[in-house]
C-alpha atoms as a PDB file:
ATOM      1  CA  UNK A   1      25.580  -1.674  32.196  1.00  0.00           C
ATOM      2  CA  UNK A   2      27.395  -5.165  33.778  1.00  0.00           C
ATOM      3  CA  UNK A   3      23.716  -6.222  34.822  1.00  0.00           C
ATOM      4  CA  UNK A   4      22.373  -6.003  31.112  1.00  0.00           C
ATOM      5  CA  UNK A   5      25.563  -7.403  29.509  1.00  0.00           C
ATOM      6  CA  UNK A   6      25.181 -10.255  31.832  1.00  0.00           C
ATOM      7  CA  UNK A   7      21.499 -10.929  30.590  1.00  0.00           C
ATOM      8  CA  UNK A   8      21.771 -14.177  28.564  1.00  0.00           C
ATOM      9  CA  UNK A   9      21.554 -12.892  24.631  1.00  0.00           C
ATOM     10  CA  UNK A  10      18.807 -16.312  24.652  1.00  0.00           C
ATOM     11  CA  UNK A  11      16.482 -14.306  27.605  1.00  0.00           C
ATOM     12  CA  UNK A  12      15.856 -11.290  25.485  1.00  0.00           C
ATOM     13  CA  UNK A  13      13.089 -11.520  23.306  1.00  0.00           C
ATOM     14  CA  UNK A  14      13.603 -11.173  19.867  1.00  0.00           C
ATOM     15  CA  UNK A  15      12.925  -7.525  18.033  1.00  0.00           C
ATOM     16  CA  UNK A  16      10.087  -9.536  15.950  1.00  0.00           C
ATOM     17  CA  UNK A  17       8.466 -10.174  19.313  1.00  0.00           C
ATOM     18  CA  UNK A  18       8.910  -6.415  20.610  1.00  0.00           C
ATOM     19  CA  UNK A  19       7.494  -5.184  17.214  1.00  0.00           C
ATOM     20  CA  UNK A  20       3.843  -7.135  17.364  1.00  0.00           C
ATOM     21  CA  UNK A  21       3.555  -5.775  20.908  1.00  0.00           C
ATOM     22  CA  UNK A  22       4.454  -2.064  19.916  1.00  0.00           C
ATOM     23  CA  UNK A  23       1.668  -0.138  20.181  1.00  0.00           C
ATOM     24  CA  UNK A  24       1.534   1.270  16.233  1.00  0.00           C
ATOM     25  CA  UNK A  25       2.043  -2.160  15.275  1.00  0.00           C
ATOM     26  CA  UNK A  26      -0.920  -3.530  17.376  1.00  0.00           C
ATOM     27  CA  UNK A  27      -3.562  -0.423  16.094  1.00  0.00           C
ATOM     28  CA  UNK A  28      -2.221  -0.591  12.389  1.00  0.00           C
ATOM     29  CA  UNK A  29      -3.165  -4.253  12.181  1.00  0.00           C
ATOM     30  CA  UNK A  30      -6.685  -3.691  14.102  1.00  0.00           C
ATOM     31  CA  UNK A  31      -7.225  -1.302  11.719  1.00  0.00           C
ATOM     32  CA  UNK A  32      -6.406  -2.863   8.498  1.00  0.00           C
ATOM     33  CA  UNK A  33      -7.838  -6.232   9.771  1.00  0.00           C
ATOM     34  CA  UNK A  34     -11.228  -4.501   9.642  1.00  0.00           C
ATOM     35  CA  UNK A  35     -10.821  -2.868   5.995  1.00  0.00           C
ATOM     36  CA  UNK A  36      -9.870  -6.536   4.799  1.00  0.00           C
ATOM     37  CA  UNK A  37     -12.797  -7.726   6.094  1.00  0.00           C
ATOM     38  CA  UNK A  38     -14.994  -5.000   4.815  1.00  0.00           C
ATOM     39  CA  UNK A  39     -13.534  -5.795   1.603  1.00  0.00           C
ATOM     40  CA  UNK A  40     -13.687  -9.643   1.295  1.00  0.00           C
ATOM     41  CA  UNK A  41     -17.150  -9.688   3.264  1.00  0.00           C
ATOM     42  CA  UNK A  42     -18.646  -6.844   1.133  1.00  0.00           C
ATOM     43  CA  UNK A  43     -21.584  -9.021  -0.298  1.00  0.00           C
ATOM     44  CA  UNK A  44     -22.548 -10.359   3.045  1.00  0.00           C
ATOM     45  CA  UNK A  45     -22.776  -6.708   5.124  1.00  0.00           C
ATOM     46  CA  UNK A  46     -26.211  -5.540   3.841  1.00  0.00           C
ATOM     47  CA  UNK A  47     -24.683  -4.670   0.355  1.00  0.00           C
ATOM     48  CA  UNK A  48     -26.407  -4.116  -3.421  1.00  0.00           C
ATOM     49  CA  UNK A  49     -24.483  -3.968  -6.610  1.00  0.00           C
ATOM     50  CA  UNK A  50     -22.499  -0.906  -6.700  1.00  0.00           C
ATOM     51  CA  UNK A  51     -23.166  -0.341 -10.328  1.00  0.00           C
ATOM     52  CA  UNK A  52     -26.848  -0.617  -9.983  1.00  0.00           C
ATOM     53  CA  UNK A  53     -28.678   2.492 -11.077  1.00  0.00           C
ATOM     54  CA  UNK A  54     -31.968   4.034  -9.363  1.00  0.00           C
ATOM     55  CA  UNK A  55     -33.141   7.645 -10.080  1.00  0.00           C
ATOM     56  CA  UNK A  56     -35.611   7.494  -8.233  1.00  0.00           C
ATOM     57  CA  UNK A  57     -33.457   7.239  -4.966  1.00  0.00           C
ATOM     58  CA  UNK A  58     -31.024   9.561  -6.040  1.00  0.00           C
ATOM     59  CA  UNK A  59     -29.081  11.511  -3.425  1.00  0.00           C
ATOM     60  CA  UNK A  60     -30.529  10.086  -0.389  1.00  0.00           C
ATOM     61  CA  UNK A  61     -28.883  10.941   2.905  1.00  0.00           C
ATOM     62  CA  UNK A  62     -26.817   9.020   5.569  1.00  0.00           C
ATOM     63  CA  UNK A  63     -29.156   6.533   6.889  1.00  0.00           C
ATOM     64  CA  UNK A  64     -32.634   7.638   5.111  1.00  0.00           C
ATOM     65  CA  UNK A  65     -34.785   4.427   4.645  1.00  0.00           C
ATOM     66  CA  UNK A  66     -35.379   4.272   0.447  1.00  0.00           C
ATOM     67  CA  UNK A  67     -37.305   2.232  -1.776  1.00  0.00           C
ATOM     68  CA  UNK A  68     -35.885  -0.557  -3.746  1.00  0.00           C
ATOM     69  CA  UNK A  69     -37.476  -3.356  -6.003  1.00  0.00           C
ATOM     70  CA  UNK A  70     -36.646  -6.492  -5.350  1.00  0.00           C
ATOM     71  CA  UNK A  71     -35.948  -9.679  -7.518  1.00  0.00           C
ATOM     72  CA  UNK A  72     -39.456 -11.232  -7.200  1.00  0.00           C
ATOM     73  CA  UNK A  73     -41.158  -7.768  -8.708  1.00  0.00           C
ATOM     74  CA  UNK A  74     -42.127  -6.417  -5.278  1.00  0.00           C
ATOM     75  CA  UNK A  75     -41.187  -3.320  -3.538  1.00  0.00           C
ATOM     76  CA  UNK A  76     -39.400  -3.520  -0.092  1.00  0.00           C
ATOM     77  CA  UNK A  77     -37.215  -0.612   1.778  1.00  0.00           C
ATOM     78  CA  UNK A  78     -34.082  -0.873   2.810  1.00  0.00           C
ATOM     79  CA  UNK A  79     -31.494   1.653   5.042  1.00  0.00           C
ATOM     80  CA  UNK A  80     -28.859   3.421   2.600  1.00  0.00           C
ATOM     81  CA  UNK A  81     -26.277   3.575   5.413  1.00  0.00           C
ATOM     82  CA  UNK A  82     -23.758   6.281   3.606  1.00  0.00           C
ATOM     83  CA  UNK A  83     -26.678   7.639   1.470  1.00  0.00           C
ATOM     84  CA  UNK A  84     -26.359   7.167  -2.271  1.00  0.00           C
ATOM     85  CA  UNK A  85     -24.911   9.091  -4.712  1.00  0.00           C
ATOM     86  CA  UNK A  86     -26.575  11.705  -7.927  1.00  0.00           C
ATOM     87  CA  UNK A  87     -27.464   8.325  -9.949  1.00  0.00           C
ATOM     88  CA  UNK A  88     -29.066   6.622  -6.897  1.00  0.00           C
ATOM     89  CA  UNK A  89     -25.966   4.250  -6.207  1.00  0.00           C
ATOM     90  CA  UNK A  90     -25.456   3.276  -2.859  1.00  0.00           C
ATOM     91  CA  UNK A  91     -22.826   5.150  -1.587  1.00  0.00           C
ATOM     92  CA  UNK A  92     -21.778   2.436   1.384  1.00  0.00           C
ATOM     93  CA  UNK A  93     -22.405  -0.740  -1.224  1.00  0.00           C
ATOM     94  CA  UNK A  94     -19.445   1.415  -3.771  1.00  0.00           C
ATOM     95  CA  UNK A  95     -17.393   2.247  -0.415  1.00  0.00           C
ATOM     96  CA  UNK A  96     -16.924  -2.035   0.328  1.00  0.00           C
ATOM     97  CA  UNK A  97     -16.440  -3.112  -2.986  1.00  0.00           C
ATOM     98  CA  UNK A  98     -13.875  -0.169  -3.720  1.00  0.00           C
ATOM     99  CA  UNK A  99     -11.770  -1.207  -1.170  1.00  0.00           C
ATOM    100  CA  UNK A 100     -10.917  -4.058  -2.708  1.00  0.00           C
ATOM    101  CA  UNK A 101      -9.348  -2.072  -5.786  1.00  0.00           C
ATOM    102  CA  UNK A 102      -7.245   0.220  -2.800  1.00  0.00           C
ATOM    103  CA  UNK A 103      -6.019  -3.332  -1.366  1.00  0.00           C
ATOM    104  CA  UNK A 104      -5.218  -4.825  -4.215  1.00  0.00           C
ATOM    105  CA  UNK A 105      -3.037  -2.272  -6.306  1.00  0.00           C
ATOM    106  CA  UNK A 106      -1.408  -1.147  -2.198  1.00  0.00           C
ATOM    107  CA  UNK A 107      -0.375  -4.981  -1.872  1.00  0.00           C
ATOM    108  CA  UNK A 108       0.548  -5.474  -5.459  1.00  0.00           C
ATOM    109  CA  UNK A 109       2.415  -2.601  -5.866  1.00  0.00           C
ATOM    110  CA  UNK A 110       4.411  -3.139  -2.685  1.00  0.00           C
ATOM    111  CA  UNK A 111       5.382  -6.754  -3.415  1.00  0.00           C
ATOM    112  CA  UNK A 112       6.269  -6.014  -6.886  1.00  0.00           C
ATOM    113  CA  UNK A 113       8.605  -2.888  -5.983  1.00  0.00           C
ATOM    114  CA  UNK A 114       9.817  -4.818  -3.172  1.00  0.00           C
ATOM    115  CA  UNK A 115      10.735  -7.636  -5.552  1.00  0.00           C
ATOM    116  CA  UNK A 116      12.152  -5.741  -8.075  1.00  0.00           C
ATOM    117  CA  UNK A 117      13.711  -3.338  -6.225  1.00  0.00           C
ATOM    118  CA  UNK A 118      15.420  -5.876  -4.512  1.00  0.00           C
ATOM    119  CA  UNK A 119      17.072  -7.797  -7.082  1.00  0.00           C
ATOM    120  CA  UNK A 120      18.379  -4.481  -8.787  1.00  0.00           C
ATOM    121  CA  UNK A 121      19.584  -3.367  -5.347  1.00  0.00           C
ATOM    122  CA  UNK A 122      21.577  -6.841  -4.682  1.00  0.00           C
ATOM    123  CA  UNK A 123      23.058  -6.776  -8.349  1.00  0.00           C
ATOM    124  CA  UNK A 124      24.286  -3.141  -8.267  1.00  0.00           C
ATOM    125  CA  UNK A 125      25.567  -3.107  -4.318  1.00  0.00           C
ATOM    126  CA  UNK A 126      27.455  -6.421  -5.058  1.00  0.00           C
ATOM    127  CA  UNK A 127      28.947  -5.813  -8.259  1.00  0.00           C
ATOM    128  CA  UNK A 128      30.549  -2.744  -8.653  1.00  0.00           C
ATOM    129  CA  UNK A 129      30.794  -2.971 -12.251  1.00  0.00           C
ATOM    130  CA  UNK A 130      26.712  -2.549 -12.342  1.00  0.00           C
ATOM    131  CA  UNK A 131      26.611   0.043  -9.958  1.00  0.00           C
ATOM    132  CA  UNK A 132      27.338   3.015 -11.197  1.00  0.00           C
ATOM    133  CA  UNK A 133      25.057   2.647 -14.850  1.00  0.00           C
ATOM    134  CA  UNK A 134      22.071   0.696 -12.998  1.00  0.00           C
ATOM    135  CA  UNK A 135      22.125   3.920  -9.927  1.00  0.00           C
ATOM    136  CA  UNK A 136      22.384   6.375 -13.240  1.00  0.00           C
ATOM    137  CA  UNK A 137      19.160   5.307 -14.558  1.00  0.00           C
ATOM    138  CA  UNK A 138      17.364   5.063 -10.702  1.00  0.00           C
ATOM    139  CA  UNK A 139      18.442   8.606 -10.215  1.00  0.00           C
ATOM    140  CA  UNK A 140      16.870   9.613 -13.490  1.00  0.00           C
ATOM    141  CA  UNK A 141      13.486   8.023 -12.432  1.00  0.00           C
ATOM    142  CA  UNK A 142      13.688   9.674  -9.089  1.00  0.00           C
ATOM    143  CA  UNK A 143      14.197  13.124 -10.858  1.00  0.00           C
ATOM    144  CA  UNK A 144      10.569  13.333 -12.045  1.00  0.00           C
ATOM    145  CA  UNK A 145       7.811  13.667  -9.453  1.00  0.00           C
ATOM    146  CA  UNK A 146       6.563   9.804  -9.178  1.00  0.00           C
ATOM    147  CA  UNK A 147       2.440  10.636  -9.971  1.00  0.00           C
ATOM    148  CA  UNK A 148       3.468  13.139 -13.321  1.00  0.00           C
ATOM    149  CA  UNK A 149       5.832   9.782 -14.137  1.00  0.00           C
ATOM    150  CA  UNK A 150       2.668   7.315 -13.819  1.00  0.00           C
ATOM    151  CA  UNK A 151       0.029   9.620 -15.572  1.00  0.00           C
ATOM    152  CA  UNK A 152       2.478   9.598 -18.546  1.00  0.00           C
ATOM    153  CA  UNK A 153       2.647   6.193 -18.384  1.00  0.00           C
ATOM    154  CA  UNK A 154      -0.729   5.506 -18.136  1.00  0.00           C
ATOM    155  CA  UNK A 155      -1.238   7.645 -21.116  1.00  0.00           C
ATOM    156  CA  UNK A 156       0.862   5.670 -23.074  1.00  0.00           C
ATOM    157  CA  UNK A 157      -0.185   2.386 -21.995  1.00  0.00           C
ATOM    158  CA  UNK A 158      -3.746   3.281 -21.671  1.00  0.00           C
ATOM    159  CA  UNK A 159      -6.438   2.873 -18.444  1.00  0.00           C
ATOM    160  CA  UNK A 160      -6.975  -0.553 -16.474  1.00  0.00           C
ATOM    161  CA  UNK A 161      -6.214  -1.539 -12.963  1.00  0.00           C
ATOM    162  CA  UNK A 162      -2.854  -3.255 -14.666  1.00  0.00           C
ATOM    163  CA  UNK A 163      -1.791  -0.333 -16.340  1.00  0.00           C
ATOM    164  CA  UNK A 164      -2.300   1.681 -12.991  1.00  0.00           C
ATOM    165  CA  UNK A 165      -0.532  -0.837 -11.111  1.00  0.00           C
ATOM    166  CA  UNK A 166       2.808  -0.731 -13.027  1.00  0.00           C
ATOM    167  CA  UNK A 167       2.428   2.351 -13.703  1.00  0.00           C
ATOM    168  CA  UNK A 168       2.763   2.964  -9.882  1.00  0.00           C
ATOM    169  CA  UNK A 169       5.328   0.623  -9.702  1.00  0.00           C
ATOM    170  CA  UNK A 170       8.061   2.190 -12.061  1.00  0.00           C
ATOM    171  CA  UNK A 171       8.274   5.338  -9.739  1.00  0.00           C
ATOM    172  CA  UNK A 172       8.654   3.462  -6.453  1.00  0.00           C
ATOM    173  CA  UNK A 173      11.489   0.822  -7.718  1.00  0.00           C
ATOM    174  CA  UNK A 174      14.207   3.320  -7.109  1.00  0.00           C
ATOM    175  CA  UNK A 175      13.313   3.999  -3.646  1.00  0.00           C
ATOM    176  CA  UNK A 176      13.869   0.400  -3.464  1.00  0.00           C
ATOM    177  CA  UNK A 177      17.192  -0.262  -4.817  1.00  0.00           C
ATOM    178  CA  UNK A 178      18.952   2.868  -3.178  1.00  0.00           C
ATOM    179  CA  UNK A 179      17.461   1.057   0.014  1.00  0.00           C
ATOM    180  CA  UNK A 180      18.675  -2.441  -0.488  1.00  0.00           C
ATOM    181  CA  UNK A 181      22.067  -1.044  -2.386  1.00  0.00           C
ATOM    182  CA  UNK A 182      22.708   0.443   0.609  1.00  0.00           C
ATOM    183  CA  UNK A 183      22.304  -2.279   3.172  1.00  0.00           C
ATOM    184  CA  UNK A 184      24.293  -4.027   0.826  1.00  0.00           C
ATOM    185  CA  UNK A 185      27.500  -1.631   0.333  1.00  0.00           C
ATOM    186  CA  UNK A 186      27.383  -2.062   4.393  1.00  0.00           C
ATOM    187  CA  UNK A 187      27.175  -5.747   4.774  1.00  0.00           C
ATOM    188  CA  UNK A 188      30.045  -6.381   1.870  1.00  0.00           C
ATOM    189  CA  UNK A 189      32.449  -4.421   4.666  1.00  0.00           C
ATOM    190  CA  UNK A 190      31.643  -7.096   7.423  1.00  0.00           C
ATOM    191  CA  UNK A 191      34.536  -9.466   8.715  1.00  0.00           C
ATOM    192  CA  UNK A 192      32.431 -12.633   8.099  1.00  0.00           C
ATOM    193  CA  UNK A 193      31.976 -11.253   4.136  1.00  0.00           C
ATOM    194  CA  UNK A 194      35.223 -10.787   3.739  1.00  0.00           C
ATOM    195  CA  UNK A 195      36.194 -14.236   5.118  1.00  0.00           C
ATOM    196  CA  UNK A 196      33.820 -15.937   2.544  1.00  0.00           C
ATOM    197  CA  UNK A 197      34.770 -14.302  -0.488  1.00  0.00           C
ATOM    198  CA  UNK A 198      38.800 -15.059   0.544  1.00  0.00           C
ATOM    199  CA  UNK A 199      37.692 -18.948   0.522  1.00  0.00           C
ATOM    200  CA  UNK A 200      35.901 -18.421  -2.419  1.00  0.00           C
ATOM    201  CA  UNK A 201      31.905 -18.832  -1.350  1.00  0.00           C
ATOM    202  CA  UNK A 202      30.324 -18.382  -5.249  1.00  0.00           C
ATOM    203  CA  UNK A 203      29.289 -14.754  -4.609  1.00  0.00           C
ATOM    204  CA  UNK A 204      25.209 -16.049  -4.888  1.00  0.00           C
ATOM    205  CA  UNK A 205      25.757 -18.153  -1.992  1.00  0.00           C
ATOM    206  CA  UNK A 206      26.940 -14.997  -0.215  1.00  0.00           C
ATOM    207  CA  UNK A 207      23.592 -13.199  -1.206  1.00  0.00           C
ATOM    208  CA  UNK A 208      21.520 -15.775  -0.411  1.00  0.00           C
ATOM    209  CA  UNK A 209      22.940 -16.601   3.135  1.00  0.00           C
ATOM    210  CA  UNK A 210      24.580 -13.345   4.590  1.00  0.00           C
ATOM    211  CA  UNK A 211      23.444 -10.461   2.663  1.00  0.00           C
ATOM    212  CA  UNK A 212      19.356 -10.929   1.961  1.00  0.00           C
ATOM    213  CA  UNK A 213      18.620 -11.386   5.277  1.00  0.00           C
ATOM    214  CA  UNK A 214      20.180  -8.483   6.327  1.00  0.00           C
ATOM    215  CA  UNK A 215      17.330  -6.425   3.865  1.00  0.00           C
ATOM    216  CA  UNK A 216      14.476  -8.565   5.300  1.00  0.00           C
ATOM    217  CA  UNK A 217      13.542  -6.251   8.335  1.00  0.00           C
ATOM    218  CA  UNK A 218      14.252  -2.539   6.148  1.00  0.00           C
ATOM    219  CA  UNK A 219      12.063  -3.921   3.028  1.00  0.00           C
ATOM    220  CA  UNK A 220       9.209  -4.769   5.446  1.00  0.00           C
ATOM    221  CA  UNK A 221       8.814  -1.466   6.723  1.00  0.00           C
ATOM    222  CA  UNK A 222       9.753   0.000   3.401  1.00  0.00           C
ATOM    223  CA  UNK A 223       7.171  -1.960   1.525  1.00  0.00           C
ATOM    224  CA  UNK A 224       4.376  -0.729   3.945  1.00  0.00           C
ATOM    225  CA  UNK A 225       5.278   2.961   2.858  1.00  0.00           C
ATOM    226  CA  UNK A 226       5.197   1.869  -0.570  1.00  0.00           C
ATOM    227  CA  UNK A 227       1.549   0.193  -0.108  1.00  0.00           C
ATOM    228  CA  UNK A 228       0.556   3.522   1.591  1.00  0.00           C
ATOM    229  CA  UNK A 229       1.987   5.624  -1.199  1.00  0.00           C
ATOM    230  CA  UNK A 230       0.692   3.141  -3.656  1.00  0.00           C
ATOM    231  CA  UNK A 231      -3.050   3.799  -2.619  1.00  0.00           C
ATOM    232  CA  UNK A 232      -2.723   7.166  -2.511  1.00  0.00           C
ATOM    233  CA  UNK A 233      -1.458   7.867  -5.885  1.00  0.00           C
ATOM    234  CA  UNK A 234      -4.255   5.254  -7.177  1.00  0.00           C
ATOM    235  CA  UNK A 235      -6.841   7.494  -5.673  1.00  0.00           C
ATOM    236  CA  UNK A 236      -5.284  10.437  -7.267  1.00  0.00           C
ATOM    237  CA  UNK A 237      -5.120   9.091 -10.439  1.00  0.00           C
ATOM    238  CA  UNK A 238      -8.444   7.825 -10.593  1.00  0.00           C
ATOM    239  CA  UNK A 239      -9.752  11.253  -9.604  1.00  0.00           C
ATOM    240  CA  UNK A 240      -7.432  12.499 -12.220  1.00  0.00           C
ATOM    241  CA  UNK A 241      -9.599  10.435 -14.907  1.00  0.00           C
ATOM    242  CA  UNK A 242      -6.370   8.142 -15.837  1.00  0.00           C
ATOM    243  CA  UNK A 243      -6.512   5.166 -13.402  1.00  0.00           C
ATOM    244  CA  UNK A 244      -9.031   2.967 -13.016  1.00  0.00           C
ATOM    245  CA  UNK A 245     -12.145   2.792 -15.033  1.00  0.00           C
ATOM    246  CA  UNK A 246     -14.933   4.651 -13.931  1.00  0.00           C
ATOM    247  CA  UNK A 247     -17.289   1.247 -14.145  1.00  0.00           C
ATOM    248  CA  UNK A 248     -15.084  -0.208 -11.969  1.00  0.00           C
ATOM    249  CA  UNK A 249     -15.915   1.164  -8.217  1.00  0.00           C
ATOM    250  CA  UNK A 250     -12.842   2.387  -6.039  1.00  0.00           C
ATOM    251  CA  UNK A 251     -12.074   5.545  -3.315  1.00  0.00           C
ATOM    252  CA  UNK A 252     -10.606   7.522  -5.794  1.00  0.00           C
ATOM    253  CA  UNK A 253     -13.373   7.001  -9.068  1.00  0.00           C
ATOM    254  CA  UNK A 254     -16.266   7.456  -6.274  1.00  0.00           C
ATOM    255  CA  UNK A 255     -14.545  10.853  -4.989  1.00  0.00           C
ATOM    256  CA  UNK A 256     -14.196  12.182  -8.393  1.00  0.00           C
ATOM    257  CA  UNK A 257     -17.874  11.268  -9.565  1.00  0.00           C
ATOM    258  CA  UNK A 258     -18.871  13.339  -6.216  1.00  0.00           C
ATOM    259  CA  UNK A 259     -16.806  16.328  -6.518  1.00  0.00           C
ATOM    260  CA  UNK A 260     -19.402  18.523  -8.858  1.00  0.00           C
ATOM    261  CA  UNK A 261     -21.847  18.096  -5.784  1.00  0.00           C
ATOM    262  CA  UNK A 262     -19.826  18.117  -2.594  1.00  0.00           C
ATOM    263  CA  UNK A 263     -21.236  21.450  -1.111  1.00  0.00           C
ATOM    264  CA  UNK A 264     -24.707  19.905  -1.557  1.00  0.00           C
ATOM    265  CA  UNK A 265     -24.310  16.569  -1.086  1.00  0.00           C
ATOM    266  CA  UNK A 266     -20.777  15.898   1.392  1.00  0.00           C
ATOM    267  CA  UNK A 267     -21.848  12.139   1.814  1.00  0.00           C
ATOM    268  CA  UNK A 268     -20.559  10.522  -1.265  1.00  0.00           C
ATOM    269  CA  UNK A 269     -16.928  12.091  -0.709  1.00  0.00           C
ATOM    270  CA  UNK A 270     -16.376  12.221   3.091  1.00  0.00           C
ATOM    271  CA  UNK A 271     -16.900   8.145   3.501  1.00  0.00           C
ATOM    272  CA  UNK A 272     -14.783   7.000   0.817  1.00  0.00           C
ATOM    273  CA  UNK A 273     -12.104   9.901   1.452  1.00  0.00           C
ATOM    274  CA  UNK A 274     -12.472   8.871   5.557  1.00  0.00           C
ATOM    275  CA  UNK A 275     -11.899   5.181   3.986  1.00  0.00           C
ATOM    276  CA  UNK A 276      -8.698   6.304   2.421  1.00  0.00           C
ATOM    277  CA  UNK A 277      -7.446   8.667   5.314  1.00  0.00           C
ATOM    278  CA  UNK A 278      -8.084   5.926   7.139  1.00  0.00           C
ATOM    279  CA  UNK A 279      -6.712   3.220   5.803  1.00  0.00           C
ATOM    280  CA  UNK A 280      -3.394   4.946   4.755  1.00  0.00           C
ATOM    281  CA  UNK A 281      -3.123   6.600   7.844  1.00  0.00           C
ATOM    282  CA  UNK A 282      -2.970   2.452   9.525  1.00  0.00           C
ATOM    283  CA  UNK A 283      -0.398   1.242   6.773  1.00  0.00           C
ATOM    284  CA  UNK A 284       1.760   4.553   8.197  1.00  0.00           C
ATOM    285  CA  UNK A 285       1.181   3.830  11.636  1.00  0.00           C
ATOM    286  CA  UNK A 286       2.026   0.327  11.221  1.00  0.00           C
ATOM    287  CA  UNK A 287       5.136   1.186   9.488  1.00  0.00           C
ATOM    288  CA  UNK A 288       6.286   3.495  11.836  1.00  0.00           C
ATOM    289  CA  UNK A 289       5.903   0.832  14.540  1.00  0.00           C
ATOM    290  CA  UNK A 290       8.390  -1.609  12.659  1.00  0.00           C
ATOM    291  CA  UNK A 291      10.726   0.626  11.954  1.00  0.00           C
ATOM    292  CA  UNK A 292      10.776   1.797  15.749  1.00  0.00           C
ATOM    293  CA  UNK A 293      11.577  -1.468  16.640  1.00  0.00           C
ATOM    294  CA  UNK A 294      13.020  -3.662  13.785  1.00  0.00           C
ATOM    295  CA  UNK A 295      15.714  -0.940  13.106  1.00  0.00           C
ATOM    296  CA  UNK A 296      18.758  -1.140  15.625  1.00  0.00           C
ATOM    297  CA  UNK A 297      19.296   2.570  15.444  1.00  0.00           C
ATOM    298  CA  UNK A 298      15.677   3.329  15.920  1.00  0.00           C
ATOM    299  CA  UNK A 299      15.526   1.240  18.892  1.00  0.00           C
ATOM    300  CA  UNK A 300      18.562   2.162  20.564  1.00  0.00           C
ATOM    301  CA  UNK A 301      17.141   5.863  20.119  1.00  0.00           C
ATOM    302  CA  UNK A 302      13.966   4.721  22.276  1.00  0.00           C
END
């Protein structure tokens, strides 16, 4: 114990540094660096339009060589790497492009219910007067089950990847604020707090500069839950028939258009649904690997 108290607090590197060589942290990102570029690359990796229709190719398999016509009248062949689906989409083509919807409502969701979330959180921890009304209403919105909450909202605001997207949000902001309100009621109690606010630091300085970044390292591991979650109940409620539109490609509208023929025809729900599985499964793991080591607790634990 006297030879690690003696280590110079400037030696030891930094938690930041521990988590991007933590193993979860290292395969999360690996992983999720590949669905980006699937995503942003998706018209450059031997892609077609995902809405293009062709009957006559209709339920191909994994990697059968089909038929297509190409812009200059003639016919050529081409591989239909995930097979292609009862109206002769290709299956991989719808898999690329719908990751981009997954990506965008995970990221969107999570900054937005980060952002939120953390404003509410500050106001309500800080001032007590706010606390207990603002925690009344977050408690109410954490009573009902967070994907019954969004279908009713999407029924009242109506479909679109907006719509979905706040619609996801509204559950998810609670989680937020009970997280930040917390760090907050903890960080008021500090010495150094109490010695500002007795020499009467405006109480927005003291958020800004001793409170916030307390949150910093919980919100980042809390936000990649939320992007998880967030993906996951997009899927669902596109399967559901509520989220996104069905002319708009993404993991959750292809899995629902394939569900009639999935004992025939497996292809055009296994790849999208590995996509998900997958991709969630990274945002977890990478999660997981900052909280192990951004959280004190956590890493005094290990």
């Amino acid at each position: 114990m006297a030879t690690e108290a003696a280590v110079p607090t400037a030696s030891r590197p930094s938690r930041w540094r521990i988590a991007l060589r933590h193993k979860g942290v290292i395969a999360g990102t690996a992983v999720l660096a590949l669905v980006v570029a699937m995503a942003l690359l998706a018209p450059w990796l031997d892609t077609v339009d995902p809405a293009e229709l062709d009957p006559s190719v209709r339920n191909a398999k994994p990697g059968q060589v089909v038929e297509v016509l190409r812009d200059d009248g003639e016919t050529g062949e081409r591989v239909a790497r995930f097979g292609t689906d009862h109206l002769g989409r290709d299956v991989w083509s719808r898999v690329a492009y719908g990751a981009r919807v997954s990506l965008v409502v995970g990221l969107t969701v999570a900054l937005l219910s980060v952002s939120i979330g953390l404003a509410i959180g500050l106001a309500a921890g800080w001032w007590r007067r706010l606390d207990g009304p603002v925690m009344r209403v977050m408690d109410g919105l954490m009573a009902i089950p967070g994907i019954l909450l969004a279908i009713a909202l999407v029924g009242i605001w109506g479909g679109g990847l907006v719509t979905v997207i706040l619609a996801i949000v509204v559950p998810d902001v609670p989680r937020v604020v009970r997280l930040v309100r917390s760090v907050v009621l903890s960080v008021r109690e500090e010495p150094y707090v109490e010695a500002a606010v007795t020499v009467g630091t405006a109480p927005l300085k003291l958020l800004w500069r001793h409170v916030l970044p307390n949150t910093v390292s919980p919100l980042i591991v809390q936000g990649t839950f939320v992007c998880a979650s967030a993906m996951l109940a997009e899927a669902a409620l596109s399967f559901l028939g509520v989220g996104i539109p069905p002319e708009i490609p993404s993991w959750g509208n292809i899995i629902a258009e394939g569900r009639a023929l999935f004992r025939v025809h497996p292809h055009v729900i296994f790849f999208p649904g590995a996509c998900l599985a997958l991709t969630v499964l990274a945002v977890n793991v990478l999660g997981d690997g900052l909280r192990d080591t951004l959280d004190p607790k956590m890493a005094q634990r290990g």
